[in-house]
C-alpha atoms as a PDB file:
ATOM      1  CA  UNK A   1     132.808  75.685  72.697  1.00  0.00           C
ATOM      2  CA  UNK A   2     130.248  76.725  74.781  1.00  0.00           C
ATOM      3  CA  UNK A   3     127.998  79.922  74.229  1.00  0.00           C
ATOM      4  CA  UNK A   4     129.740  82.257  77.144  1.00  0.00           C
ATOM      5  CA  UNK A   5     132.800  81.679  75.934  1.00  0.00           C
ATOM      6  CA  UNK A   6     132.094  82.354  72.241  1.00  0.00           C
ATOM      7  CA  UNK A   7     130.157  85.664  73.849  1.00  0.00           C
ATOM      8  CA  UNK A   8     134.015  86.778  75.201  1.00  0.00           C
ATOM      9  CA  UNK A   9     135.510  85.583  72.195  1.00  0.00           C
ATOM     10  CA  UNK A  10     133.474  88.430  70.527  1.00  0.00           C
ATOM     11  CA  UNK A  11     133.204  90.906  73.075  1.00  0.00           C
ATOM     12  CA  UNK A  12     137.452  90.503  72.839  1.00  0.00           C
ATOM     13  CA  UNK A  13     137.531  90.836  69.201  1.00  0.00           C
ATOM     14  CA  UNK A  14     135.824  93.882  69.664  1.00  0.00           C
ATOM     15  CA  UNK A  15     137.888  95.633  71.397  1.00  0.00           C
ATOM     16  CA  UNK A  16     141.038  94.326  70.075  1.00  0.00           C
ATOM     17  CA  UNK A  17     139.440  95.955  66.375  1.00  0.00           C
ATOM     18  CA  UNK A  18     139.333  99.473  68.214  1.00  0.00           C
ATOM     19  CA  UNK A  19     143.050  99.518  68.666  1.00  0.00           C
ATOM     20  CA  UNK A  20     144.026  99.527  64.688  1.00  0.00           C
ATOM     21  CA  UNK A  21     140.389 101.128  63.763  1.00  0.00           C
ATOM     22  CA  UNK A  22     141.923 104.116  66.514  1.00  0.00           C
ATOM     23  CA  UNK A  23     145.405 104.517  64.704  1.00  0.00           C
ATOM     24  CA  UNK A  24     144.161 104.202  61.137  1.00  0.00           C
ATOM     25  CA  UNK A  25     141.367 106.844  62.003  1.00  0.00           C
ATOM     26  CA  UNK A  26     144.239 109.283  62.764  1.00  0.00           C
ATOM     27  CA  UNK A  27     145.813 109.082  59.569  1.00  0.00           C
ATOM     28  CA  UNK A  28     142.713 110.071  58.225  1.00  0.00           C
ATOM     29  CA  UNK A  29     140.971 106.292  57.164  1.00  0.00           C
ATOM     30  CA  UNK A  30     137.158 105.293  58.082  1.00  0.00           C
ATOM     31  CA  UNK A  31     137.061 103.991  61.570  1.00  0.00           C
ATOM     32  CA  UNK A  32     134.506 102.116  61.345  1.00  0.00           C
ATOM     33  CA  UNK A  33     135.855  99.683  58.428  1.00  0.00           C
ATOM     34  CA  UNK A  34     139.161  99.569  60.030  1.00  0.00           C
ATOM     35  CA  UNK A  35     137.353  98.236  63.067  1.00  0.00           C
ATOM     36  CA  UNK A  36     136.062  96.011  61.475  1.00  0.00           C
ATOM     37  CA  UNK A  37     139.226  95.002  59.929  1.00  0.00           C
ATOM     38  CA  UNK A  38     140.746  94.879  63.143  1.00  0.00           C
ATOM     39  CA  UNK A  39     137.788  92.917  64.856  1.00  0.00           C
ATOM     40  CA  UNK A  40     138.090  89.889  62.389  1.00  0.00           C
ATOM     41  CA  UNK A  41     141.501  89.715  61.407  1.00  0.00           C
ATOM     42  CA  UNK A  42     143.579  91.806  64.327  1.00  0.00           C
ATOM     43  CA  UNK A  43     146.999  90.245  63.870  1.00  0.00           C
ATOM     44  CA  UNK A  44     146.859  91.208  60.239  1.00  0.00           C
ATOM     45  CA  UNK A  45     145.482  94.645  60.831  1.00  0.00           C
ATOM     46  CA  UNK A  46     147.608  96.082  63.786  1.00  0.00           C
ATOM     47  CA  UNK A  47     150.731  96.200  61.638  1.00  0.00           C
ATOM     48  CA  UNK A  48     148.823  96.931  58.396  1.00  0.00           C
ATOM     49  CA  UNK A  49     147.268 100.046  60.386  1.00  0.00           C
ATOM     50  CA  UNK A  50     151.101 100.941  61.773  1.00  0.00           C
ATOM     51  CA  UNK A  51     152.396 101.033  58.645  1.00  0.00           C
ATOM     52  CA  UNK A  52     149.987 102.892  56.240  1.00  0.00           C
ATOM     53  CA  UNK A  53     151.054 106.799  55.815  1.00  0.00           C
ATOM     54  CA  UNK A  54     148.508 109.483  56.288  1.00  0.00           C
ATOM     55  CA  UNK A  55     145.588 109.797  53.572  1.00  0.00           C
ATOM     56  CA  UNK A  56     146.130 112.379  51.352  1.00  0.00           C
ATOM     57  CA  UNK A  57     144.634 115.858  52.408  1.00  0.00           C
ATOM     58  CA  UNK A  58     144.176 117.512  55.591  1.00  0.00           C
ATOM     59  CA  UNK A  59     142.878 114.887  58.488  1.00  0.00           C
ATOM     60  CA  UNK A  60     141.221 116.190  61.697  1.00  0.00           C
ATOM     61  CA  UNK A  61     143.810 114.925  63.729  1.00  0.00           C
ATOM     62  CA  UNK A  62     146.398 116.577  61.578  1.00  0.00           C
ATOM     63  CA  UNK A  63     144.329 119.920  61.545  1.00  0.00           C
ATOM     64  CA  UNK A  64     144.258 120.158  65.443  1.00  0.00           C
ATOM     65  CA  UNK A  65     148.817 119.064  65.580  1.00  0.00           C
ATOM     66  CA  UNK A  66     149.469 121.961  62.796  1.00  0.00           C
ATOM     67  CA  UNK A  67     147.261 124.300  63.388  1.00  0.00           C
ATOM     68  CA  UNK A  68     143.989 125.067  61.194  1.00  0.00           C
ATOM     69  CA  UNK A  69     144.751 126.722  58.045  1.00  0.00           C
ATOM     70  CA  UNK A  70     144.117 130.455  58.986  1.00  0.00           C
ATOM     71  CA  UNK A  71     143.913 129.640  62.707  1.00  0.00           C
ATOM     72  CA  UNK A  72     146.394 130.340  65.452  1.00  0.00           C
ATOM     73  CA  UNK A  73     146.738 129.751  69.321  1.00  0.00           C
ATOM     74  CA  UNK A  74     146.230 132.120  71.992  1.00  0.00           C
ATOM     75  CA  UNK A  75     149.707 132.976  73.891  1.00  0.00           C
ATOM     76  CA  UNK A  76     147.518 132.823  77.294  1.00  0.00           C
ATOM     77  CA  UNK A  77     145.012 130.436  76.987  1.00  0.00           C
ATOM     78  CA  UNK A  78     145.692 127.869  74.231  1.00  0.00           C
ATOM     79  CA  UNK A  79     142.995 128.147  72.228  1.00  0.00           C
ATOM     80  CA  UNK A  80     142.761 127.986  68.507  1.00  0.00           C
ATOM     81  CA  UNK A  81     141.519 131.888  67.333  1.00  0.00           C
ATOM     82  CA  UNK A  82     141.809 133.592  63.898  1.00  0.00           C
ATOM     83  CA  UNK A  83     145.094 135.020  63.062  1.00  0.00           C
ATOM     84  CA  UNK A  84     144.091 138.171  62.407  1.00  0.00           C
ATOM     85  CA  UNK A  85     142.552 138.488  66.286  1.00  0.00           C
ATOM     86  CA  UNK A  86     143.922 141.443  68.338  1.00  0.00           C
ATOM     87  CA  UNK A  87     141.558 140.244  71.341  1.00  0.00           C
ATOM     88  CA  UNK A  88     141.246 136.464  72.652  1.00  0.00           C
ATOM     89  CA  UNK A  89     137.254 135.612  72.185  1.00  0.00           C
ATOM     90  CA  UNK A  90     137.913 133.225  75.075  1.00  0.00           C
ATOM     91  CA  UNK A  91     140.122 134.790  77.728  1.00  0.00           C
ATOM     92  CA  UNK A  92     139.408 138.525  76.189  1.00  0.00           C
ATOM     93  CA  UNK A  93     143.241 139.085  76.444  1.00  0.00           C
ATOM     94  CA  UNK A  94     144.962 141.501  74.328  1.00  0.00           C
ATOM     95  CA  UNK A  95     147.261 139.692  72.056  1.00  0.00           C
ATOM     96  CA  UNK A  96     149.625 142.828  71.256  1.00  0.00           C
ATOM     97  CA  UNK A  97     149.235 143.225  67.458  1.00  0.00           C
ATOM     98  CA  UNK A  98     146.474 145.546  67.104  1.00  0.00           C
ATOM     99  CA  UNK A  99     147.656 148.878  65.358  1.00  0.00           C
ATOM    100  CA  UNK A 100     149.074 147.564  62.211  1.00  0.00           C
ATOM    101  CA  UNK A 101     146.410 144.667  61.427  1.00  0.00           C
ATOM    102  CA  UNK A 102     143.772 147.192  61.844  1.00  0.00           C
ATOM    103  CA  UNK A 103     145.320 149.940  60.032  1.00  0.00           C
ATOM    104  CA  UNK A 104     145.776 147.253  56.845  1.00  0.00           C
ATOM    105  CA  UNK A 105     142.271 145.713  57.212  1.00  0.00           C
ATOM    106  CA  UNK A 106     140.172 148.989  57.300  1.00  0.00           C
ATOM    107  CA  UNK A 107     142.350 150.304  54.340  1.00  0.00           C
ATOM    108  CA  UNK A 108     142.117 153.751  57.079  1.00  0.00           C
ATOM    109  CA  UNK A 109     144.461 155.829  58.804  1.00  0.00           C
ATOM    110  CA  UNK A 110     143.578 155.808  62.918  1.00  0.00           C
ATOM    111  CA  UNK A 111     142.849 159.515  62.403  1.00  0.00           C
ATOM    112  CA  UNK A 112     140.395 159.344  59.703  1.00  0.00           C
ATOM    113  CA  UNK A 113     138.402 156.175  61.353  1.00  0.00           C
ATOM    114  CA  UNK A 114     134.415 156.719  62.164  1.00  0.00           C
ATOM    115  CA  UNK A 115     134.335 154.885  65.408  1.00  0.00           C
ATOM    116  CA  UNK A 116     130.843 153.288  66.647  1.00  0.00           C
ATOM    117  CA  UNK A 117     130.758 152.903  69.711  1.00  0.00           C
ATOM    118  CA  UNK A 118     128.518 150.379  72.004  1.00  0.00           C
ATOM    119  CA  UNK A 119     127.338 150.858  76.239  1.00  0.00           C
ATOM    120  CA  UNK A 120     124.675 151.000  78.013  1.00  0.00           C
ATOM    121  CA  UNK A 121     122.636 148.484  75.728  1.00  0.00           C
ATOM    122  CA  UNK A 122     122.851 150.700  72.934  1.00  0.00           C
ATOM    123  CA  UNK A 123     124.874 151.739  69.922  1.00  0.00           C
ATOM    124  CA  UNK A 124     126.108 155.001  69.898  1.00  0.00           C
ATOM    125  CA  UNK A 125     127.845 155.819  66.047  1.00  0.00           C
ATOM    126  CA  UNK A 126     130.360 157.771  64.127  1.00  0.00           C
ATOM    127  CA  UNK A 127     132.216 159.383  66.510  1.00  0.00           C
ATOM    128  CA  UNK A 128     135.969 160.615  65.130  1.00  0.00           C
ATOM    129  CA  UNK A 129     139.207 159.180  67.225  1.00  0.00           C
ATOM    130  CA  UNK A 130     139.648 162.609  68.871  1.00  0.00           C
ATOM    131  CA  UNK A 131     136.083 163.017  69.873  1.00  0.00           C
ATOM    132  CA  UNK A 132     136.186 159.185  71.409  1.00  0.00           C
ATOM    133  CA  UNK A 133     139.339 160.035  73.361  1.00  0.00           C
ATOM    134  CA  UNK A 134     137.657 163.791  74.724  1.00  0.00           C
ATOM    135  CA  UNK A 135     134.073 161.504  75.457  1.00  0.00           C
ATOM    136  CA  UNK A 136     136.766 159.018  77.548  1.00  0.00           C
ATOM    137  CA  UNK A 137     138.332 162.183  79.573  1.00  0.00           C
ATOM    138  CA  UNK A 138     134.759 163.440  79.836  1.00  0.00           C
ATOM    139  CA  UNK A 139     133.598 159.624  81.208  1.00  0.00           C
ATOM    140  CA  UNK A 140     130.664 159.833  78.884  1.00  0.00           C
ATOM    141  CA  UNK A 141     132.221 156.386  77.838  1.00  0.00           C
ATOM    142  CA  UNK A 142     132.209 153.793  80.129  1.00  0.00           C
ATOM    143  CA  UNK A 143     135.466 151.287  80.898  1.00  0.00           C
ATOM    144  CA  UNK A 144     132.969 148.426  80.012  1.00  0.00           C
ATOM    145  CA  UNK A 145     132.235 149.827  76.342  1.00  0.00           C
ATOM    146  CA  UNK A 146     133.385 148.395  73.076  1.00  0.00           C
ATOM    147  CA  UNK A 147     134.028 150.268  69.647  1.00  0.00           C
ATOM    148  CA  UNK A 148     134.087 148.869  65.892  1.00  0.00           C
ATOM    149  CA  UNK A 149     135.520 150.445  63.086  1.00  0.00           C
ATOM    150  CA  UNK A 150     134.619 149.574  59.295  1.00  0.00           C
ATOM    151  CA  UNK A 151     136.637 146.861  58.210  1.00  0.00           C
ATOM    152  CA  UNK A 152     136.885 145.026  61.749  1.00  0.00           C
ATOM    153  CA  UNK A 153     134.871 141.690  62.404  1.00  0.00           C
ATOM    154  CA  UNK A 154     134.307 142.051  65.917  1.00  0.00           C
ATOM    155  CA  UNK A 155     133.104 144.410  68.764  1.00  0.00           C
ATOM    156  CA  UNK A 156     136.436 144.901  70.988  1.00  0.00           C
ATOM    157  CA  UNK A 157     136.837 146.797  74.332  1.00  0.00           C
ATOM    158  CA  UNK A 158     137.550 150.591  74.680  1.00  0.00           C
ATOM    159  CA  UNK A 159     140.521 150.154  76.222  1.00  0.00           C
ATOM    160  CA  UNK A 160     142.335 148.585  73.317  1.00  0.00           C
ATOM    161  CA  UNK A 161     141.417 151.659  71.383  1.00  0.00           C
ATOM    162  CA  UNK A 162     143.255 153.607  74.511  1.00  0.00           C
ATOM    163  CA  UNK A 163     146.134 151.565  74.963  1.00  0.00           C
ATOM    164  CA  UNK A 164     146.932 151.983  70.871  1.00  0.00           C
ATOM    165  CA  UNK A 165     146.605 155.334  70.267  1.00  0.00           C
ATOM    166  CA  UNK A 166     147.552 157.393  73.161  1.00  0.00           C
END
């Protein structure tokens, strides 16, 4: 056997092991020992790598088919966002659940909230729903401002606070 051919002998046992490393990896095993498996002993390790069942506990692969623990997907855009989220951080969209998830989390009734409110680079605080909604008719607040409330995680956008309670 001459040297090139013992060079394509190896270079094919290489990538023959990344086919069973690739299928055992997404049951949750080490790739890199299944590739090895697979580079030395492929016809043994294909099937072997077919046949195992998942490692116990959560894999990555399995994470991203089932959905993270917690996690769900946005309706618009597809991507994976807390389950609690009344806004999509990625396409900003309003996902339609907002009044009741808030209500629960801040432990607060809409008309006792302290709203803070953020435009124009700066944070502008404690404002009650009814003086928010009178600033809005007044345009002191601008369409581009967000509010928080105690309780909530994230900024969102004015208008979600308009669209819920008016």
């Amino acid at each position: 056997m001459e040297n090139t051919d013992l060079v394509i002998l190896l270079i094919f046992a290489t990538l023959l092991g990344l086919i069973p490393a690739a299928i055992a990896s997404k049951k949750g095993y080490s790739f890199g020992l299944w590739w090895l498996f697979g580079a030395a002993l492929f016809i043994v390790a294909l099937p072997v790598a077919i046949l195992i069942k998942p490692e116990q506990g959560a894999s990555p692969q399995s994470n991203l088919h089932q959905g993270k623990q917690g996690m769900k997907k946005c309706p618009f855009c597809a991507e994976s966002i807390k389950h609690e989220a009344a806004v999509c951080r990625y396409c900003g969209r309003d996902l339609g659940q907002w009044p009741d998830w808030v209500t629960s989390r801040t432990g607060v009734s809409p008309s006792n909230w302290k709203v803070f409110l953020h435009y124009g680079n700066e944070k502008h605080g404690r404002f009650s729903l009814d003086t928010v909604r009178q600033m809005r008719i007044d345009a002191v607040v601008p369409d581009n401002a967000f509010f928080w409330v105690n309780g909530l995680s994230n900024w969102l956008p004015i208008s979600e606070l308009e669209k819920s309670f008016t």
